[in-house]
Protein backbone atom coordinates (compact mmCIF):
# COMPACT_ATOMS: atom_id res chain seq x y z
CA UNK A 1 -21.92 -3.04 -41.90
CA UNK A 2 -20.22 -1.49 -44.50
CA UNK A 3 -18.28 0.78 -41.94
CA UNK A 4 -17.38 -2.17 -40.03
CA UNK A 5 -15.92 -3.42 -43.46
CA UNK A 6 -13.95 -0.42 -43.62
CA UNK A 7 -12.45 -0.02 -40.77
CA UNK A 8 -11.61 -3.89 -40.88
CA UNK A 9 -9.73 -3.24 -44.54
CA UNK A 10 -8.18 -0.25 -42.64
CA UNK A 11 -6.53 -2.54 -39.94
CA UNK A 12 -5.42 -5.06 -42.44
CA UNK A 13 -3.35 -2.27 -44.60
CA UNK A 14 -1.63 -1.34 -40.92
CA UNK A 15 -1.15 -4.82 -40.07
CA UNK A 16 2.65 -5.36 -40.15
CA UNK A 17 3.54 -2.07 -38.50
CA UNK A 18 1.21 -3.46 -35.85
CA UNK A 19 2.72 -6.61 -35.33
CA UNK A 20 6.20 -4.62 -35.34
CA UNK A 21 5.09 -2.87 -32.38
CA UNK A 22 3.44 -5.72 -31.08
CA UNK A 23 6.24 -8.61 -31.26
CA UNK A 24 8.96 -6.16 -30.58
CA UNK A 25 7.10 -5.11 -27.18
CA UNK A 26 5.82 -8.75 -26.35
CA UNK A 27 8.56 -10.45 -26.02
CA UNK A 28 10.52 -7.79 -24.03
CA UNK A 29 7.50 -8.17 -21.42
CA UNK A 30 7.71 -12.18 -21.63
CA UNK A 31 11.59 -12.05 -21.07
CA UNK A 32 11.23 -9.42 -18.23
CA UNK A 33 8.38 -11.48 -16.89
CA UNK A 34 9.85 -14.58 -16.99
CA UNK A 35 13.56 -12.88 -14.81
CA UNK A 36 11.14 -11.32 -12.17
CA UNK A 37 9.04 -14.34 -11.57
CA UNK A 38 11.92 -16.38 -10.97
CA UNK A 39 14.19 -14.10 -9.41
CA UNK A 40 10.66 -13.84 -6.61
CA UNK A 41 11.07 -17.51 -6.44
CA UNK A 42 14.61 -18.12 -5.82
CA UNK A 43 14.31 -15.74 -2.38
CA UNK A 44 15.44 -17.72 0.22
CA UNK A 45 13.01 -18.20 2.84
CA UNK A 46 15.60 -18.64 6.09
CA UNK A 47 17.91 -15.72 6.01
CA UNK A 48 20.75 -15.04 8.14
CA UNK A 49 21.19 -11.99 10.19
CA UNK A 50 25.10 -10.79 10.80
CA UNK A 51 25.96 -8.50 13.49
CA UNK A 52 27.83 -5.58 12.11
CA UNK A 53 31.56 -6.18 12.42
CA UNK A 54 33.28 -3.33 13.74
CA UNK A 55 37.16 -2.33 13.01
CA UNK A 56 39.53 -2.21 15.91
CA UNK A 57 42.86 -0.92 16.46
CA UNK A 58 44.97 -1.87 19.76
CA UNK A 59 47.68 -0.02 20.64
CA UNK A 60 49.71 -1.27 23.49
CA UNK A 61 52.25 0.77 24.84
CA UNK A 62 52.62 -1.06 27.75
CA UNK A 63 56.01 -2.35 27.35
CA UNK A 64 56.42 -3.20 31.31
CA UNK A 65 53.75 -5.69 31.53
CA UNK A 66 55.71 -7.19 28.04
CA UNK A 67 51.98 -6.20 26.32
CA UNK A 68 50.21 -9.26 27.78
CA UNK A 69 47.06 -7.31 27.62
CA UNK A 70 47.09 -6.15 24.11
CA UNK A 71 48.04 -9.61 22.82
CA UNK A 72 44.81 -10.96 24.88
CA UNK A 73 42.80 -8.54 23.73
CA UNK A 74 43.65 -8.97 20.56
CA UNK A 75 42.90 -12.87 20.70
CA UNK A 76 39.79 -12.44 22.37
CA UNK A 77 38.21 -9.79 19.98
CA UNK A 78 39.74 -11.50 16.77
CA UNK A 79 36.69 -13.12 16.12
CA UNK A 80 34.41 -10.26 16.22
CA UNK A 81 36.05 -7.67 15.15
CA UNK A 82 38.06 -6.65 12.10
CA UNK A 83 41.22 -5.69 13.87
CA UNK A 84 43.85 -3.33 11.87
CA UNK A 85 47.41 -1.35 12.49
CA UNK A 86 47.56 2.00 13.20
CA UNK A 87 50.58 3.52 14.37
CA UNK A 88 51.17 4.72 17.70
CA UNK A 89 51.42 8.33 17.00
CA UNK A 90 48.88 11.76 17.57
CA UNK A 91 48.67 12.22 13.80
CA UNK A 92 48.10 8.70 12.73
CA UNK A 93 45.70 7.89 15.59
CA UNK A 94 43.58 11.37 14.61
CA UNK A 95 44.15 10.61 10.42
CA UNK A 96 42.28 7.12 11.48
CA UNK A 97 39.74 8.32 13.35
CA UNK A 98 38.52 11.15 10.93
CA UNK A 99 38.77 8.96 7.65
CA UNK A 100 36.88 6.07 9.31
CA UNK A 101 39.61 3.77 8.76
CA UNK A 102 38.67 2.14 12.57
CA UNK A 103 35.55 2.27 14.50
CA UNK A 104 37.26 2.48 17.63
CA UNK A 105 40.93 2.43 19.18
CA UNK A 106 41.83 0.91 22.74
CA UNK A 107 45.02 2.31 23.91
CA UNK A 108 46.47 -0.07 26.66
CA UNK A 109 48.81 2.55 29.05
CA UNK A 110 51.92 2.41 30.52
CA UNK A 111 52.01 -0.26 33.57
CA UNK A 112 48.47 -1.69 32.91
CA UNK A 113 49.23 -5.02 33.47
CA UNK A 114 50.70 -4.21 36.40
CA UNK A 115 47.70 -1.96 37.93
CA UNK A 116 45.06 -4.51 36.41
CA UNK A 117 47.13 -7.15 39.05
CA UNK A 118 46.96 -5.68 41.92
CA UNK A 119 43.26 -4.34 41.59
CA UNK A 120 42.21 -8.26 40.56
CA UNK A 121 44.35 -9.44 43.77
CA UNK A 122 42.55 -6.82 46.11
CA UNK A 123 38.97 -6.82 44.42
CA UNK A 124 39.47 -2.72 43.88
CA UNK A 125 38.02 -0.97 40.59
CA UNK A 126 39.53 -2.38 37.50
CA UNK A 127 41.57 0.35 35.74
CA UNK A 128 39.90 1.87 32.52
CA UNK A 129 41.58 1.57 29.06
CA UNK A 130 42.13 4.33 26.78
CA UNK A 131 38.76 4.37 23.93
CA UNK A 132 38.91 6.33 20.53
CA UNK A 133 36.44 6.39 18.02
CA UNK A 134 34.98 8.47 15.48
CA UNK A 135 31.98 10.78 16.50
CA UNK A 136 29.67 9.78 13.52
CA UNK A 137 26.16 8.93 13.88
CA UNK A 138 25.46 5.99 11.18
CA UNK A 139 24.03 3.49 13.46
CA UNK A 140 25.38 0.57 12.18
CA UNK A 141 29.16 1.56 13.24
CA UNK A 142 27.12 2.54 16.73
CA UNK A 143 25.73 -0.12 17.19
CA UNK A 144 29.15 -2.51 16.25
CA UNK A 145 31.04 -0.11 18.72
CA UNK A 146 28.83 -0.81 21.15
CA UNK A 147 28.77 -4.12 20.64
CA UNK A 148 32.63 -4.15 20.86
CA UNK A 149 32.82 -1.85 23.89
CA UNK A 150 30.61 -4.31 25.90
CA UNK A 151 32.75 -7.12 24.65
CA UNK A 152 35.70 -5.40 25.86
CA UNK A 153 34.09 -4.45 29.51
CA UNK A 154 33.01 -7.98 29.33
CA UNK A 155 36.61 -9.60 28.80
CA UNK A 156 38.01 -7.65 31.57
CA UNK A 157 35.58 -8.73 33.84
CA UNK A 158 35.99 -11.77 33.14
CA UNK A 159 40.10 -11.10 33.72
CA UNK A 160 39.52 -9.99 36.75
CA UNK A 161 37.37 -12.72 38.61
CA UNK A 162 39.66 -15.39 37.00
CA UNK A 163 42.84 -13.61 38.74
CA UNK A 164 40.72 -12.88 41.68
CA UNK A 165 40.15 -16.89 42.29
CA UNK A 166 43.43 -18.17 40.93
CA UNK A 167 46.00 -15.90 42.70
CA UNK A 168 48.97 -17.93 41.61
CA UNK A 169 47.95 -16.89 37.90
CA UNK A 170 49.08 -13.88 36.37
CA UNK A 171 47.48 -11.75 33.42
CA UNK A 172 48.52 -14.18 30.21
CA UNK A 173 47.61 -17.25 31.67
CA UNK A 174 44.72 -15.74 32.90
CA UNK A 175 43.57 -14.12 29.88
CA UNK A 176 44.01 -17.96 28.24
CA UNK A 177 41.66 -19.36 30.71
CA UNK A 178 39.22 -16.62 29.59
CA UNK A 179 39.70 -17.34 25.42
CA UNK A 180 39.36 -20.82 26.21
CA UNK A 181 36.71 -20.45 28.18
CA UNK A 182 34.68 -18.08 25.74
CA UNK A 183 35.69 -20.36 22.73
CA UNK A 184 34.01 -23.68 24.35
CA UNK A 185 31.16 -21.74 25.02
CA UNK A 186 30.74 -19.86 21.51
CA UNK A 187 31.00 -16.57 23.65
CA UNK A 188 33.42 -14.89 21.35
CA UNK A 189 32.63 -16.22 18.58
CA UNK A 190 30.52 -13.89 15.66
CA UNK A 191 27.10 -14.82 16.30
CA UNK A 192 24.78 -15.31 13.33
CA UNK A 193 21.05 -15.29 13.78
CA UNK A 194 18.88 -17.43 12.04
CA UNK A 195 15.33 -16.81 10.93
CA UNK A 196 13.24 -19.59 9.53
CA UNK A 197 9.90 -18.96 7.90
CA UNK A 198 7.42 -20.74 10.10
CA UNK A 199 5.68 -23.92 9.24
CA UNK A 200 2.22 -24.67 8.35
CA UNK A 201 1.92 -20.63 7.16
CA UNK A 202 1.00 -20.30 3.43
CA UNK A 203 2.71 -22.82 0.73
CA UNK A 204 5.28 -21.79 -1.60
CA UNK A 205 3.93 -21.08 -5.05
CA UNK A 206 5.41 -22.77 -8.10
CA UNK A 207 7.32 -20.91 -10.19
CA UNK A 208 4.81 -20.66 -13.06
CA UNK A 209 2.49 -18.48 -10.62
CA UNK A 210 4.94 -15.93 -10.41
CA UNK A 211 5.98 -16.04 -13.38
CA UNK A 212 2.20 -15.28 -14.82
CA UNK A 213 2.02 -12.92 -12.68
CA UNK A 214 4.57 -10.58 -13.55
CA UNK A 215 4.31 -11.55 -17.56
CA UNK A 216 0.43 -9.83 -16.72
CA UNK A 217 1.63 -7.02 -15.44
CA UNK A 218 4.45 -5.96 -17.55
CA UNK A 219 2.32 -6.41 -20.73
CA UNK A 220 0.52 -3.52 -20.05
CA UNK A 221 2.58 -1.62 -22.24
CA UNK A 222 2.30 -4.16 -25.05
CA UNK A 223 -1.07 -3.27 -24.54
CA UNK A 224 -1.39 -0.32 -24.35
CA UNK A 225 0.98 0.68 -27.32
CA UNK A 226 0.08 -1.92 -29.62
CA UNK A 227 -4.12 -1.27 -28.91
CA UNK A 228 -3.70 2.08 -28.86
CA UNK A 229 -1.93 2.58 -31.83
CA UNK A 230 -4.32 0.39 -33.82
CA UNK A 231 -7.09 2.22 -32.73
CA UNK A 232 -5.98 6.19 -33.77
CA UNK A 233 -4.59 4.54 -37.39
CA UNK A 234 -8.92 3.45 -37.85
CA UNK A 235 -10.16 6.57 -36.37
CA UNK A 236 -7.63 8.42 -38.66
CA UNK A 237 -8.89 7.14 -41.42
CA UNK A 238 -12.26 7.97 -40.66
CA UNK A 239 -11.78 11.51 -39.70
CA UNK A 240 -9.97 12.11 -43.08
CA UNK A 241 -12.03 14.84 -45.24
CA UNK A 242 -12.87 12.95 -47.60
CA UNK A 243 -14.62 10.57 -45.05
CA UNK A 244 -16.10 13.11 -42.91
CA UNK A 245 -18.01 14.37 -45.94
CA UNK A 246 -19.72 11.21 -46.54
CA UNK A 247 -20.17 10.14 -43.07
CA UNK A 248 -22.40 13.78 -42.84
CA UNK A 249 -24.26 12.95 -46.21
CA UNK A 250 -25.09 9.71 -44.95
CA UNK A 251 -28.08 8.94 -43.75
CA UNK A 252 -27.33 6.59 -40.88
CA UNK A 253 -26.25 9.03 -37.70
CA UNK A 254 -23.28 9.94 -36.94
CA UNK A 255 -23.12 8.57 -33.79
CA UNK A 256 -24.14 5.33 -35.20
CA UNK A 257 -21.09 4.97 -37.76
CA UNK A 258 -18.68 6.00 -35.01
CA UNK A 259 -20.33 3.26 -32.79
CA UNK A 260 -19.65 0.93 -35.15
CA UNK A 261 -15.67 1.90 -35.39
CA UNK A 262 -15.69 1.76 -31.63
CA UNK A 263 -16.78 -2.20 -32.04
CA UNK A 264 -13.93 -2.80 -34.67
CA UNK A 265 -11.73 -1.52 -31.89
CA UNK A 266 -12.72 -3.30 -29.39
CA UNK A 267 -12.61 -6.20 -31.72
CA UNK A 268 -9.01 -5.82 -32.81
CA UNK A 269 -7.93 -4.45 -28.79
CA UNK A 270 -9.66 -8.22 -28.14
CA UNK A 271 -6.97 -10.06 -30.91
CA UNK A 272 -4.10 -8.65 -29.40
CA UNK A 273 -5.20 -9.33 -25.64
CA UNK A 274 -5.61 -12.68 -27.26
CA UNK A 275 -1.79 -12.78 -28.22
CA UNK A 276 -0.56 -11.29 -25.46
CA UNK A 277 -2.10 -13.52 -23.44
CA UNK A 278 -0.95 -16.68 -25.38
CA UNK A 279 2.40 -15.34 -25.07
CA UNK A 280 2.22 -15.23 -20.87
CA UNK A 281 0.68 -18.79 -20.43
CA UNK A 282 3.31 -20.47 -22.87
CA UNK A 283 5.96 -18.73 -20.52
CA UNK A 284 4.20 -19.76 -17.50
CA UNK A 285 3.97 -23.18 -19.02
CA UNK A 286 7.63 -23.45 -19.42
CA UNK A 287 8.40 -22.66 -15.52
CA UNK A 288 7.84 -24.97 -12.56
CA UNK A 289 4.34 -25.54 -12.24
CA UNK A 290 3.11 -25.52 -15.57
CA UNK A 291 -0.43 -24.10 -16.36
CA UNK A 292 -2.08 -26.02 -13.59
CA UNK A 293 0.36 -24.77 -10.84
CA UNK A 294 -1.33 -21.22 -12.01
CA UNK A 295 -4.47 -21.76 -10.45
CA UNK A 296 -7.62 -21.80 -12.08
CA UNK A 297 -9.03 -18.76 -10.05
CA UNK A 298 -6.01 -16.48 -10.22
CA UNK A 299 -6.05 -17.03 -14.08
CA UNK A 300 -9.74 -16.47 -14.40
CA UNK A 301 -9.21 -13.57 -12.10
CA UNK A 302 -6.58 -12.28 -13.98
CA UNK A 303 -8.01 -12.94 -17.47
CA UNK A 304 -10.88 -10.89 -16.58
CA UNK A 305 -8.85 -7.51 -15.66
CA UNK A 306 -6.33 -7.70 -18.59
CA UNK A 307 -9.66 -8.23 -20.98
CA UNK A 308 -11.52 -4.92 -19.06
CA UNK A 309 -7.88 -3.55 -19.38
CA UNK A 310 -7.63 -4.14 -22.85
CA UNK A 311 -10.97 -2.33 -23.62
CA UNK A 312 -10.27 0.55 -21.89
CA UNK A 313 -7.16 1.21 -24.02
CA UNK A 314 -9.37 1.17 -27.28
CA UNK A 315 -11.27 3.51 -25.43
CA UNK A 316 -8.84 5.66 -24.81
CA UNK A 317 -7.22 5.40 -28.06
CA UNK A 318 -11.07 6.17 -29.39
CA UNK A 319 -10.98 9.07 -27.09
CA UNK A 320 -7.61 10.43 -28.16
CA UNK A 321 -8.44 9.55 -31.76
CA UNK A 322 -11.40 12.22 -31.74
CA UNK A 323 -8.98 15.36 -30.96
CA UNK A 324 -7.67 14.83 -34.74
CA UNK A 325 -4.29 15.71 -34.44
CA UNK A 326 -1.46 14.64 -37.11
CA UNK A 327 -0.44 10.89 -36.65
CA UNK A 328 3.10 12.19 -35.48
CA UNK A 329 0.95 13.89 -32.77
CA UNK A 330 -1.12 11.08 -31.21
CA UNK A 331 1.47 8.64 -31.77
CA UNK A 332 3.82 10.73 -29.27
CA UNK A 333 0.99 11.04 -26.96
CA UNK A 334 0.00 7.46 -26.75
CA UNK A 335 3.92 6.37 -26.63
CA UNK A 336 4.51 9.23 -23.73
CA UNK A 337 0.90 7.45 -22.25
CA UNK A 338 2.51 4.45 -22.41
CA UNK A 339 5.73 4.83 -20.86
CA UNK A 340 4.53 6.42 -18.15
CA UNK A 341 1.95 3.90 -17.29
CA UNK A 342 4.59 1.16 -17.20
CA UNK A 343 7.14 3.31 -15.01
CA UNK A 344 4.16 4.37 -12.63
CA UNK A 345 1.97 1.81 -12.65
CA UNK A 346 4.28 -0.51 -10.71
CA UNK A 347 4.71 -3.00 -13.86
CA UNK A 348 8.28 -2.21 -13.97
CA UNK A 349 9.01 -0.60 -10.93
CA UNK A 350 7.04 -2.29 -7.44
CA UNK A 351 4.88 -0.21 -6.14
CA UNK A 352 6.36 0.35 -2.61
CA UNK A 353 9.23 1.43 -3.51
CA UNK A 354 7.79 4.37 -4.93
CA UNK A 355 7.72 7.90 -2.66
CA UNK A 356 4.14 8.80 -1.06
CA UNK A 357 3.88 11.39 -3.46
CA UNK A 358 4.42 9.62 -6.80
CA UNK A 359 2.04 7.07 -5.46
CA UNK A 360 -0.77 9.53 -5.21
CA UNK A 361 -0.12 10.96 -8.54
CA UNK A 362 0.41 7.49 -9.79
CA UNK A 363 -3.16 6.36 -8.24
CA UNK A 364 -4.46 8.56 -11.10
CA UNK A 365 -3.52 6.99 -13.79
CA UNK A 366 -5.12 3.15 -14.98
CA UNK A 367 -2.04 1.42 -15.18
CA UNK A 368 -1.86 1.44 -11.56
CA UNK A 369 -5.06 -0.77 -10.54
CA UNK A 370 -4.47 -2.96 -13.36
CA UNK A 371 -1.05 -3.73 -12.09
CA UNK A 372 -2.96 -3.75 -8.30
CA UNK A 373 -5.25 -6.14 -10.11
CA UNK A 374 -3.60 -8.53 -11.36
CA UNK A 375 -1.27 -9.15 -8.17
CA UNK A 376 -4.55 -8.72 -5.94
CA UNK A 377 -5.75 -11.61 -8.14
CA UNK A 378 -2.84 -14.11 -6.91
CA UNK A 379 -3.35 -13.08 -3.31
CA UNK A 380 -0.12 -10.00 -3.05
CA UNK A 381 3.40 -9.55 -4.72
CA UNK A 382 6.65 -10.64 -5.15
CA UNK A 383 7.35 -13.15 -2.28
CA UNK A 384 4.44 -12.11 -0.61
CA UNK A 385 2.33 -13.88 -2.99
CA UNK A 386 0.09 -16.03 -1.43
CA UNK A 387 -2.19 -17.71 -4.28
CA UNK A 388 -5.70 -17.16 -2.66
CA UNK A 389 -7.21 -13.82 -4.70
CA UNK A 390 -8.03 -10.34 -2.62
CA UNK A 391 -11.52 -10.56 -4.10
CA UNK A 392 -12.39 -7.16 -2.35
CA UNK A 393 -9.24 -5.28 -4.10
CA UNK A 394 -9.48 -6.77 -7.30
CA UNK A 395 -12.61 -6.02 -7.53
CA UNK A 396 -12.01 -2.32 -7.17
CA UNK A 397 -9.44 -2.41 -9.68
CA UNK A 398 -11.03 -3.69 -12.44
CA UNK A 399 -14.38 -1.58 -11.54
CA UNK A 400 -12.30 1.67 -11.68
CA UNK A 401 -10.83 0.61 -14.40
CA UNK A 402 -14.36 -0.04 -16.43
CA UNK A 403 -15.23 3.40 -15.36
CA UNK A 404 -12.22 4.67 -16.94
CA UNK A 405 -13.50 2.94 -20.19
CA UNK A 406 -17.05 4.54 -20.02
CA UNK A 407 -15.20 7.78 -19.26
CA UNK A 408 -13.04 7.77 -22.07
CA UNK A 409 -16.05 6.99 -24.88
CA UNK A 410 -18.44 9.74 -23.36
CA UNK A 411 -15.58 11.90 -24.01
CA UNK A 412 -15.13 10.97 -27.52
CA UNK A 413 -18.39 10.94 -28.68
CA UNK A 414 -18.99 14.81 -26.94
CA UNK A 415 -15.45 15.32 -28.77
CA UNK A 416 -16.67 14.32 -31.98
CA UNK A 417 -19.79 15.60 -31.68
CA UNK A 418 -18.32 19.29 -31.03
CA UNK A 419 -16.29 18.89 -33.76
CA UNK A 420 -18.29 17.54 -36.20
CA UNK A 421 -20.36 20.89 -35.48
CA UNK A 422 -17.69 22.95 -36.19
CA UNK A 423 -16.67 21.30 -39.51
C-alpha cells in the first residue's frame, strides 16, 4: 500500500501540468466533435444531379441565308449550353480551342440555309455543319460535347421534318416552331435530376448521435496524451536511483511493487476517461437529441471501448515507461504516438479517404479499431450512420484492442525485469 501511496502523491505533484494537457486537448476534441457531427447532419438527403454544361461558340458566316441558322441555333442551345464569342478567324478559332476557352465550335458555311432548304423540300441528306473542339480526354467536357452534339443533330432533325411538312415555311419560322415546340415540352431546357432518399429505409439520427460519435473518436488523442503522459511522470519516479535501490532491498518482489504502479495507472487513465467522457455527453446533450436521442446501446457500446481504450494507453505508457529514457525522450515519443494515432486512426481524417496502403499500415496501429469501434458501435459513419451497433465489428475492435493492452504489460514487466538485472 505504501507504493500505491506513492505513486498517488506522485500524480498529485504533476497534477496541473496534467490538466494543462488535458483541458487544452479536450476541448479542441469537443469543438471539432461538435462541427463534424453537425456538419454529418446538415447533408441533404435529396441531391440534385446537373448535367455538365458545355461552352459553345457559333460562327455563322452564312451571310446569304441573312444567318437564320446561327441565330436558331443559338436560341435553341441557349439553355444548355454556355454560349461565347470567338472571332471568325484561323488564329482565334485555334487560340480557343487549345486554351479550352470552348468545348466545341459549329461553323455554319456559306449558303447553308439555302442547301438545308432544298434538302428539307426534297427529303435528301441534311447538309453537315462545320464541328471544332478540343481533343482532351476529361470526361466531363466529353460527355457535355456529346451531349451538345446530339442536341445539335437533334435540332436539325427536327428543322428538317418541320420544313418537310410545312413547305410554305422557310428556315426562321421554322426553326421558331421547333424552340417553341422544345420549350412547351421542357426539351431544351437544362435538365436536373433529382434523387430522393427512399422512404421507410433507416431513420435519420438526431443530431446528438453524431455528435457523440465523433466527440468519441477525436478524444483519442486527449487520451492518449493526457494518460500517457501521466503514466511515464509515476514510472519516472519510480525508476529514479534512489528508488530502484529500495525497491531491490525491499522485501516485497519486484514484480509486486511494479504491479501495484500499474493499478495507480490504470486508476488515474480511469479519472481522465471519466472527464473526457463528461465532456462528450454534455456536448451531445447540447445538440438535437439530447442524451436520450444517443441511444442507450450505442453509449453502452461505446463506453465500453473508450474504457478498454483508455487502459491500453496506461499500458502502453507502462510499457514505454520501462525503457527509462530522459522525460524529454518519452515525452516526444508519446506526443509523436499520439499524433500519429489521431492522423491515422481515422479520428481526424475518415478512414476511406485514406490510400490502400496507409490503411494497411494504419491497421497496425490501436487508434484505428478504436476509431472502427466506436462508429461500429452506432451502426457506420458520417451519414451512413444508422444507430443499430455492428456487434460483430465492434467486437473485434475492442478485443484487439485488449490484446494490445496485455501486449504492452508483458513487455514491460520482461523490460523491467532485464533491466533491473542489469542494474
Amino acid at each position: 500500500m505504501n507504493t500505491c501511496k506513492v505513486a498517488w502523491l506522485v500524480l498529485r505533484a504533476n497534477i496541473f501540468q496534467l490538466l494543462v494537457y488535458l483541458l487544452a486537448t479536450v476541448v479542441m476534441a469537443a469543438l471539432l466533435g461538435i462541427g463534424i457531427g453537425e456538419n454529418t447532419g446538415n447533408d441533404d438527403q435529396t441531391n440534385t444531379y446537373d448535367p455538365p454544361t458545355a461552352t459553345l461558340a457559333i460562327i455563322d458566316r452564312d451571310s446569304a441565308g441573312a444567318h437564320a441558322t446561327g441565330t436558331a441555333l443559338r436560341s435553341y442551345l441557349s439553355a444548355t449550353a454556355d454560349i461565347v464569342e470567338v472571332t471568325d478567324d484561323t488564329q482565334a478559332i485555334q487560340d480557343a480551342i487549345a486554351t479550352q476557352y470552348v468545348n466545341l465550335i459549329v461553323i455554319v458555311p456559306q449558303g447553308y440555309a439555302d442547301s438545308f432548304t432544298r434538302a428539307a423540300r426534297n427529303g435528301g441528306t441534311v447538309p453537315s455543319l462545320g464541328l471544332a473542339g478540343a481533343s482532351g480526354s476529361e470526361s466531363t467536357d466529353s460527355a457535355s460535347v456529346q451531349m451538345l452534339t446530339l442536341n445539335i443533330n437533334g435540332f436539325l432533325g427536327s428543322l428538317r421534318s418541320v420544313m418537310l411538312a410545312d413547305d410554305t415555311a422557310n428556315l426562321s419560322q421554322a426553326a421558331a416552331k421547333v424552340i417553341n415546340a422544345s420549350t412547351d415540352n421542357g426539351i431544351a431546357s437544362h435538365t436536373s435530376i433529382r434523387v430522393e432518399q427512399a422512404t421507410g429505409t433507416t431513420p435519420t439520427l438526431p443530431a446528438s448521435a453524431r455528435v457523440c460519435a465523433s466527440t468519441f473518436a477525436i478524444m483519442l488523442y486527449p487520451l492518449m496524451l493526457s494518460i500517457a503522459f501521466i503514466v511515464i511522470v509515476i514510472i519516472n519516479a519510480f525508476n529514479q536511483p534512489m528508488t530502484m535501490r529500495r525497491v531491490s532491498v525491499s522485501a516485497t518482489p519486484s514484480r509486486s511493487i511494479w504491479m501495484q504502479v500499474l493499478l495507480v495507472c490504470c486508476l488515474a487513465s480511469i479519472l481522465i476517461w471519466l472527464c473526457c467522457t463528461a465532456v462528450t455527453l454534455i456536448c451531445a446533450s447540447t445538440c438535437q437529441g439530447g442524451i436520450t436521442g444517443i441511444g442507450t446501446r450505442p453509449l453502452l457500446l461505446t463506453l465500453c471501448g473508450t474504457f478498454v481504450f483508455s487502459l491500453m494507453v496506461a499500458s502502453l505508457g507502462f510499457f514505454i515507461g520501462q525503457l527509462r529514457m530522459s522525460s524529454a525522450a518519452m515525452n516526444g515519443i508519446v506526443n509523436t504516438v499520439a499524433l500519429a494515432s489521431a492522423f491515422l486512426s481515422g479520428a481526424w481524417l475518415p478512414q476511406w479517404l485514406m490510400p490502400a496502403s496507409l490503411r494497411t499500415f494504419a491497421r497496425l496501429l490501436p487508434g484505428w479499431w478504436y476509431v472502427g469501434g466506436v462508429y461500429d458501435a452506432f451502426g457506420g459513419q458520417g451519414a451512413a450512420m444508422t444507430g443499430v451497433p455492428d456487434m460483430g465489428r465492434w467486437a473485434g475492435s475492442t478485443g484487439l484492442m485488449a490484446l494490445y493492452a496485455i501486449a504492452f504489460i508483458a513487455a514491460g514487466l520482461v523490460v523491467s525485469r532485464f533491466v533491473s538485472r542489469r542494474t
